[in-house]
Protein backbone atom coordinates (compact mmCIF):
# COMPACT_ATOMS: atom_id res chain seq x y z
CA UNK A 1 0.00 0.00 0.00
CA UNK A 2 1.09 3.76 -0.57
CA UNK A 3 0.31 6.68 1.55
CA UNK A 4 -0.07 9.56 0.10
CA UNK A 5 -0.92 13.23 1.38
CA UNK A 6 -4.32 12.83 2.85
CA UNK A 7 -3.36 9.78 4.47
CA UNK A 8 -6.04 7.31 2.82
CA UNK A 9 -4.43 4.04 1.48
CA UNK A 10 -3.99 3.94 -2.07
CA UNK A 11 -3.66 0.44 -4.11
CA UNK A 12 -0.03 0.39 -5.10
CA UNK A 13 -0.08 -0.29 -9.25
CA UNK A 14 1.59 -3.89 -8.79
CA UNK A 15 -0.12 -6.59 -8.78
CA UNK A 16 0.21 -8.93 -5.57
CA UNK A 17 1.69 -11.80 -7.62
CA UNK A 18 4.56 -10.54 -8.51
CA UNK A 19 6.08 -10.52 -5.28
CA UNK A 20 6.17 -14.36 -5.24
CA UNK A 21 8.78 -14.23 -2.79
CA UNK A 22 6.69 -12.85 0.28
CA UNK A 23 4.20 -15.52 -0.57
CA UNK A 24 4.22 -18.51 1.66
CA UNK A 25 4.18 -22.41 -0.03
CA UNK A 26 1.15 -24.18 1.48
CA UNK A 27 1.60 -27.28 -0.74
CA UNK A 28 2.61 -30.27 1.06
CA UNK A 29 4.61 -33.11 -0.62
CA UNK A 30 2.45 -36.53 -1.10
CA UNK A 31 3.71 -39.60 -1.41
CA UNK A 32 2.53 -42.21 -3.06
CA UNK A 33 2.59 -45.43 -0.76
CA UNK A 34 2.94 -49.06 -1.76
CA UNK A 35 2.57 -52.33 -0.32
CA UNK A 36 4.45 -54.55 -2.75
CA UNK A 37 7.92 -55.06 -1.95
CA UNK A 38 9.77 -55.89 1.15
CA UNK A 39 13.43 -55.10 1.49
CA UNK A 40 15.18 -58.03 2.96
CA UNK A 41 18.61 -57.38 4.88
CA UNK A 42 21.03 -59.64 6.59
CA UNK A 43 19.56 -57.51 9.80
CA UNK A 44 16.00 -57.52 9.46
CA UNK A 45 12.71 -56.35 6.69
CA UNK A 46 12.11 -52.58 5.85
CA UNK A 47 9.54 -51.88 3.15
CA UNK A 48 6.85 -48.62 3.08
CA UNK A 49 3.21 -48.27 3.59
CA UNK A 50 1.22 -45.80 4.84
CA UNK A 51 1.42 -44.18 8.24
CA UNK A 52 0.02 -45.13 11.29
CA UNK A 53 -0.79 -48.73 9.83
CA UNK A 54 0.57 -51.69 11.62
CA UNK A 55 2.75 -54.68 9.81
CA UNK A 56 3.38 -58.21 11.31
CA UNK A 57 6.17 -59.68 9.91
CA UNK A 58 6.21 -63.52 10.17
CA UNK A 59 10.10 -65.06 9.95
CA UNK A 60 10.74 -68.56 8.08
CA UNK A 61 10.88 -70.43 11.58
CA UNK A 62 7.09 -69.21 12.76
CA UNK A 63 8.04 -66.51 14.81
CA UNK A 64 6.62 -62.94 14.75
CA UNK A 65 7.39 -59.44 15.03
CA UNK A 66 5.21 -56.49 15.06
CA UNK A 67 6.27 -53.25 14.29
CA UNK A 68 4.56 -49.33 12.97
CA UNK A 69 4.89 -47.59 10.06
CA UNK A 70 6.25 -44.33 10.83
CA UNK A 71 5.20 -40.53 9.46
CA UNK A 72 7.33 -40.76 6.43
CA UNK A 73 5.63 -43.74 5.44
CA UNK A 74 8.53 -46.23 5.97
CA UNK A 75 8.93 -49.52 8.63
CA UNK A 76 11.75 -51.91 9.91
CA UNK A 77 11.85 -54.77 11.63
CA UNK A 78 15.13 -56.48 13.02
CA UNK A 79 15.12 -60.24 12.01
CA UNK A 80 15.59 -62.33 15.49
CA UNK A 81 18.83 -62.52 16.10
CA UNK A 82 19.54 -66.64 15.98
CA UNK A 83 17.49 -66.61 12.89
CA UNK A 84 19.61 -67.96 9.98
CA UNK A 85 18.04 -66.50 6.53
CA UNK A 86 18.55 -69.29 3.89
CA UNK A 87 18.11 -69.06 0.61
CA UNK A 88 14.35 -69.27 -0.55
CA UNK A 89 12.86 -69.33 2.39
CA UNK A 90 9.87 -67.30 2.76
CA UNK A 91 9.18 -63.82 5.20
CA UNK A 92 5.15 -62.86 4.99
CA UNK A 93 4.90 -58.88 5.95
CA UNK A 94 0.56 -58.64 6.77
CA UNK A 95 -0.09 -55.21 6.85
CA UNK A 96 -3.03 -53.86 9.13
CA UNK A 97 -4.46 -49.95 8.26
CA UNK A 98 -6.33 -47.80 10.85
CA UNK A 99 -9.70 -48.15 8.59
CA UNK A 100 -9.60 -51.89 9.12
CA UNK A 101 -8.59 -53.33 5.62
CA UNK A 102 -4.96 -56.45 5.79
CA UNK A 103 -2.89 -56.85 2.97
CA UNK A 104 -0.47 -59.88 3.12
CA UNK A 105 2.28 -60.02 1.04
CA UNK A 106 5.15 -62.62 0.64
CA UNK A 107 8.65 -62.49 -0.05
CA UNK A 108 11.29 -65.05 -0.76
CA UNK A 109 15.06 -64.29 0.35
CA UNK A 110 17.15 -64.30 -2.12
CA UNK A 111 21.23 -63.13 -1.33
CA UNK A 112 21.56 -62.27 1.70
């Protein structure tokens, strides 16, 4: 705004989009989710999913281990630690969401 002589506020002749820099981003980054792979390390399973679900991660040998999926969409689970991973055997990630809908997926090692 410009004040001029009689002190009213005038509309200055530039338009408010051209200072882009005062403007403030509002646009948040989304990311697109997906249940279909599971990353399989000598130390454990990581894979992504979308937050606040839950994933149960059942090891070759029967056992299981629960763990969330965190803000940025992403989940680990360390593998039990006198578990041997051999070759071809199978790790089943079951992934529960907050509206009620499981989504079971199944992964064979392959190197480890």
């Amino acid at each position: 705004m410009i004040f001029y002589e009689d002190n009213e506020p005038q509309q200055s002749a530039e338009p408010a989009e051209k200072h882009a820099s005062t403007k403030r981003r509002t646009s948040k980054k989304k990311y697109a989710f997906s249940f279909d792979r599971i990353y399989i390390s000598s130390f454990g399973a990581s894979g992504r999913g979308l937050p606040g679900c839950i994933v149960t991660i059942t090891w070759p040998d029967g056992r299981e281990s629960q763990t969330h999926i965190d803000h940025y969409g992403r989940w680990f689970s360390f593998k039990p630690y006198d578990l041997t991973l051999k070759y071809r055997s199978s790790i089943t990630a079951a992934y529960t969401c907050t509206d009620g809908t499981t989504q079971v997926l199944e992964r064979k090692v392959d190197l480890i």
